[in-house]
N, C-alpha and C. Protein backbone atom coordinates (compact mmCIF):
# COMPACT_ATOMS: atom_id res chain seq x y z
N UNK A 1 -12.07 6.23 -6.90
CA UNK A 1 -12.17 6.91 -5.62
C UNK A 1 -10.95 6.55 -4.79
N UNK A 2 -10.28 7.52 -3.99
CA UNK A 2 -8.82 7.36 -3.19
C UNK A 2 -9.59 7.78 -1.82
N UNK A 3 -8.90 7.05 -0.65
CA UNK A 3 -9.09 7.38 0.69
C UNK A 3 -7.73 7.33 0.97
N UNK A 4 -6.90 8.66 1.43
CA UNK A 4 -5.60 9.32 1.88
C UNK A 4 -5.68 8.54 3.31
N UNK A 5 -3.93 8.03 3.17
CA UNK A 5 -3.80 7.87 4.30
C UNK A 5 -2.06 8.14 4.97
N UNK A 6 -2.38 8.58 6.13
CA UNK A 6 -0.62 8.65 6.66
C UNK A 6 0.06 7.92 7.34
N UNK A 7 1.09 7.25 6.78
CA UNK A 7 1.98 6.41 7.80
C UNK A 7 2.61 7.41 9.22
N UNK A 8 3.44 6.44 9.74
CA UNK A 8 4.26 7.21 11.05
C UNK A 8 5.17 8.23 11.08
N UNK A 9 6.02 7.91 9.35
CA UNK A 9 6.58 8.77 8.92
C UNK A 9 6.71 9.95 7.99
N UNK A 10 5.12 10.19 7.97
CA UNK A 10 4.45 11.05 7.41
C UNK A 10 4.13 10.95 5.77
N UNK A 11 4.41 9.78 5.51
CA UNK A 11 4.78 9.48 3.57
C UNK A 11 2.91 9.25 3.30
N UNK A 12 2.27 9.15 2.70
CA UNK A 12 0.95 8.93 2.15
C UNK A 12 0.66 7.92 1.17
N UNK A 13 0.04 7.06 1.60
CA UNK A 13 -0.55 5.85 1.26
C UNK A 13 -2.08 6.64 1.21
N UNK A 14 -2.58 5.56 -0.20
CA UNK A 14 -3.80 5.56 -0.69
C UNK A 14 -4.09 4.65 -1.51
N UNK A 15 -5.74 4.16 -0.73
CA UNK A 15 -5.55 3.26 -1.29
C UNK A 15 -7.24 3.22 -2.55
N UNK A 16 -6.87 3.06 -3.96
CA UNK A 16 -7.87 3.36 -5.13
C UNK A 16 -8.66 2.34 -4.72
N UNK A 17 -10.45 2.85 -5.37
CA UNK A 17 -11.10 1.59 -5.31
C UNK A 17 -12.08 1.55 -7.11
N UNK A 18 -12.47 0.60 -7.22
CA UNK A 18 -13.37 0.25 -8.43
C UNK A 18 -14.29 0.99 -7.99
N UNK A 19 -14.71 1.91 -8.60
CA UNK A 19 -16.35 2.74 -8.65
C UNK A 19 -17.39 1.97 -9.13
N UNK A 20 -18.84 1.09 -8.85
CA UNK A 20 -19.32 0.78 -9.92
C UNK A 20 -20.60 1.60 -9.53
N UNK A 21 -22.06 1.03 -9.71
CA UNK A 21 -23.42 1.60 -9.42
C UNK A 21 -23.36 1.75 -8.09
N UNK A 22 -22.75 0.86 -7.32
CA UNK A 22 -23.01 1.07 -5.59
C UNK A 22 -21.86 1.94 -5.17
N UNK A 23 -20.98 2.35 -5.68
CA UNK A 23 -20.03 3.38 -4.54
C UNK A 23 -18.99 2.56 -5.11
N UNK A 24 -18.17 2.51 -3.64
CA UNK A 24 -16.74 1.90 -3.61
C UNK A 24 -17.29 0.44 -3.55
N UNK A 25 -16.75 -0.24 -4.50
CA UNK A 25 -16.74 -1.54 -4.78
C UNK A 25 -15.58 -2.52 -4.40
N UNK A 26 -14.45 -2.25 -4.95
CA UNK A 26 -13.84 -3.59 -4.95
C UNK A 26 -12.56 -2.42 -4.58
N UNK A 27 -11.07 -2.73 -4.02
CA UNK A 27 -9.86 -2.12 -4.08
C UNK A 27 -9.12 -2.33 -5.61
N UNK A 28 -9.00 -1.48 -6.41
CA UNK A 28 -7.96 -1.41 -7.32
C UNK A 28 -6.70 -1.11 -7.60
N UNK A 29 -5.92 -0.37 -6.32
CA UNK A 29 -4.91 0.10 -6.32
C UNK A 29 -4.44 0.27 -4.86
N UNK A 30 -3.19 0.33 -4.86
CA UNK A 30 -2.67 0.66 -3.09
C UNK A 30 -1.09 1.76 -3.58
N UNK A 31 -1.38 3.02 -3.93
CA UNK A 31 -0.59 4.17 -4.09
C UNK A 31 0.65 4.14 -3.07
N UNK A 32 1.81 3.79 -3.11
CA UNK A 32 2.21 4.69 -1.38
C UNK A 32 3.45 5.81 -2.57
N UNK A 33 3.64 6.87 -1.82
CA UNK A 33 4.40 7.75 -2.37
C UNK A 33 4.31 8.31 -3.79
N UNK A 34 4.90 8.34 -4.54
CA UNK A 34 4.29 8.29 -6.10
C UNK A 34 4.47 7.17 -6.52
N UNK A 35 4.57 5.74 -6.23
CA UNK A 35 4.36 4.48 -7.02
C UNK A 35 2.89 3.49 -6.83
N UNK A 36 2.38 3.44 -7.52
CA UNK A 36 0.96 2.84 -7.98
C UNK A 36 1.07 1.08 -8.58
N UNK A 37 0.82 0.41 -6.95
CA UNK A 37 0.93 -1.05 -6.77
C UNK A 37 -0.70 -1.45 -7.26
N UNK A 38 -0.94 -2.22 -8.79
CA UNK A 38 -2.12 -2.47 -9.22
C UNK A 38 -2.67 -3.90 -8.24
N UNK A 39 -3.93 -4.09 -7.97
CA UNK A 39 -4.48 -5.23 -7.71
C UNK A 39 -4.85 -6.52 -8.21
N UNK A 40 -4.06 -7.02 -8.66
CA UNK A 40 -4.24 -7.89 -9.57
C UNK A 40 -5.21 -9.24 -9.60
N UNK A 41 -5.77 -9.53 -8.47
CA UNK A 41 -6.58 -10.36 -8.54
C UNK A 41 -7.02 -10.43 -7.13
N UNK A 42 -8.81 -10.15 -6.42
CA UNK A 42 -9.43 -10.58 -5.63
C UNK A 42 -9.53 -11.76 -5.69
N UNK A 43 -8.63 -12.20 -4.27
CA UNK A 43 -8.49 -14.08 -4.27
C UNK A 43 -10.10 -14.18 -3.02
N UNK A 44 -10.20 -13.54 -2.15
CA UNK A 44 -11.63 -13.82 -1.28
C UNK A 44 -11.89 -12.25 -0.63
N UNK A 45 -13.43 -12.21 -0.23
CA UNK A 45 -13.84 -10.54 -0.09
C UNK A 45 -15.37 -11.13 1.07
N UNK A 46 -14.89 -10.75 2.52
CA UNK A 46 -15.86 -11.26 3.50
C UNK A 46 -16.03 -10.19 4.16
N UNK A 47 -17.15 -9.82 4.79
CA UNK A 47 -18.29 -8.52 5.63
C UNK A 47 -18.04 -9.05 7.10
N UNK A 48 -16.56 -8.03 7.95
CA UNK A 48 -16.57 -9.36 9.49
C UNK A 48 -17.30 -7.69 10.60
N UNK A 49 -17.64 -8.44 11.55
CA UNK A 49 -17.98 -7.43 12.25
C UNK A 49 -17.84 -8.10 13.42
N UNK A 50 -16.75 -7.04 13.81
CA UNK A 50 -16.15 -7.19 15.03
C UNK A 50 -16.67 -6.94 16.44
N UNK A 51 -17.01 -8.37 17.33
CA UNK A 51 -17.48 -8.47 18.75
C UNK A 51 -17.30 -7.57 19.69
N UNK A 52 -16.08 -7.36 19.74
CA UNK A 52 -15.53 -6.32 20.73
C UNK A 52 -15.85 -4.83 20.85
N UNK A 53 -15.44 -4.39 19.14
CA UNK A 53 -16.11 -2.57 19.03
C UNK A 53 -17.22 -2.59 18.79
N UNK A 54 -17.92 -3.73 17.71
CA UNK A 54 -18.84 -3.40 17.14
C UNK A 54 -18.94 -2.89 15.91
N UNK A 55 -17.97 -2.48 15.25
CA UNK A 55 -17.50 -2.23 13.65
C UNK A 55 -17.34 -3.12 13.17
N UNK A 56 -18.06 -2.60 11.59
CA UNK A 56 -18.07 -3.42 10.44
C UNK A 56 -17.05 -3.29 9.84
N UNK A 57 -16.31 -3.94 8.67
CA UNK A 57 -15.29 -3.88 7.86
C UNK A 57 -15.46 -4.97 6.91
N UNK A 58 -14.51 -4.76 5.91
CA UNK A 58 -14.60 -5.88 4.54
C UNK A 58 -12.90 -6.23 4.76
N UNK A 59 -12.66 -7.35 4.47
CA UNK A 59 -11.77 -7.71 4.35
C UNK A 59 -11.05 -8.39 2.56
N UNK A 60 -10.30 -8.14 2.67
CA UNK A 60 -9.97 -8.57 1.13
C UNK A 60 -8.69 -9.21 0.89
N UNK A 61 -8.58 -10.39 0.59
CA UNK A 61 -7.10 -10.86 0.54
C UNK A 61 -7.34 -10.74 -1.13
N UNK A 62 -6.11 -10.11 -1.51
CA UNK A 62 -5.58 -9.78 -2.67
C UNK A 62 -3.67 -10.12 -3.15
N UNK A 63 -4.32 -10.44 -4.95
CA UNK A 63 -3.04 -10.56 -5.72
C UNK A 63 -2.21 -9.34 -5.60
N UNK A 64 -1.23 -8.52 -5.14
CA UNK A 64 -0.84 -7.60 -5.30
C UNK A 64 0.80 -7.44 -5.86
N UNK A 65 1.07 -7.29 -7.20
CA UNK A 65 2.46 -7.26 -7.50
C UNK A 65 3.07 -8.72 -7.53
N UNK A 66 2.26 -10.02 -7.52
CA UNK A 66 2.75 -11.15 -7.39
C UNK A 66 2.85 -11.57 -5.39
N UNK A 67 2.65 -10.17 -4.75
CA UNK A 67 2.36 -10.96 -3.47
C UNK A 67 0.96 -10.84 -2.55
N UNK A 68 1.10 -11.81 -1.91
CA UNK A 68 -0.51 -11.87 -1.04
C UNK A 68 -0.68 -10.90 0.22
N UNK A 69 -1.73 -10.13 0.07
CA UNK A 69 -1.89 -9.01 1.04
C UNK A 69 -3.61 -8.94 1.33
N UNK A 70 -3.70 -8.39 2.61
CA UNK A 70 -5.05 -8.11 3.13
C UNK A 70 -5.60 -7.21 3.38
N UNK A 71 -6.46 -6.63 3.01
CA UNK A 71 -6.70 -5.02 3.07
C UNK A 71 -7.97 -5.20 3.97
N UNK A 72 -8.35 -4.52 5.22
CA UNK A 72 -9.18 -4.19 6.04
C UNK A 72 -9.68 -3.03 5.51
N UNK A 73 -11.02 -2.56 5.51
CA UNK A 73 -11.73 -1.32 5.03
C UNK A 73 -12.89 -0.89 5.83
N UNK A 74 -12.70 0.02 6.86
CA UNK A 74 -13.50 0.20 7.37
C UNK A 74 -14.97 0.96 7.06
N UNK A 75 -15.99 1.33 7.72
CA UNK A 75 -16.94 1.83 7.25
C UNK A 75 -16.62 3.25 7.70
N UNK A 76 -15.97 3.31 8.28
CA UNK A 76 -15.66 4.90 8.16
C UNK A 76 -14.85 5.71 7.71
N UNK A 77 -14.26 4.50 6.34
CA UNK A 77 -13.64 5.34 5.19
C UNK A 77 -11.87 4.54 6.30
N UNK A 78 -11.44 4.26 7.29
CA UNK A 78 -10.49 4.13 7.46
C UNK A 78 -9.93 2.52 6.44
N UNK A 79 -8.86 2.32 6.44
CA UNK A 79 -8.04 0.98 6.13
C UNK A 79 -6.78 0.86 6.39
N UNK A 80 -6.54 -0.38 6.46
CA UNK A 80 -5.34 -1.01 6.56
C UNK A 80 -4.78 -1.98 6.14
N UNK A 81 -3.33 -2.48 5.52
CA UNK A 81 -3.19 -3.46 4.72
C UNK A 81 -2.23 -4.08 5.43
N UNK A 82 -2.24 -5.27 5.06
CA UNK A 82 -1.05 -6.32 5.83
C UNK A 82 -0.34 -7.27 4.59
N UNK A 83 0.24 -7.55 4.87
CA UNK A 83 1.40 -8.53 3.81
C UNK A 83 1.13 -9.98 4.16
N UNK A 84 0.84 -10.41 3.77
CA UNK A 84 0.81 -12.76 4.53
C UNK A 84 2.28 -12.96 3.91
């Protein structure tokens, strides 16, 4: 499963997830343009829900390409990734 997404400069990021019995499971991939960055290892995966809005999200720090990154996933299909 892919959830499309657009940067500022209009290029498209997407980011794949593991399908299992429950839906979207785990992130497997982070697409941007035509190159396909695999996930190489879920290092921790926590349920935070944020005081302020009130939205839920999963957070995921992940192996990606040999570097450490964090993917936010919202429940309304939005995300976002960061680099450590």
């Amino acid at each position: 499963m892919r959830q499309p997404k657009k940067n500022e400069e209009g290029g498209m990021f997407e980011l794949k997830f593991y399908s299992g019995y429950k839906g979207k499971e785990i992130p497997k991939a982070v697409i941007i343009g035509n190159r396909e960055f695999n996930i190489e290892e879920i290092i921790s995966r926590k349920r935070v829900l944020d005081q302020k809005s009130g939205r839920r999200f999963e957070v995921y720090k992940c192996k990606m390409e040999g570097e450490i990154v964090e993917i936010k996933v919202y429940e309304s299909g939005e995300w976002e990734i960061s680099f450590l």
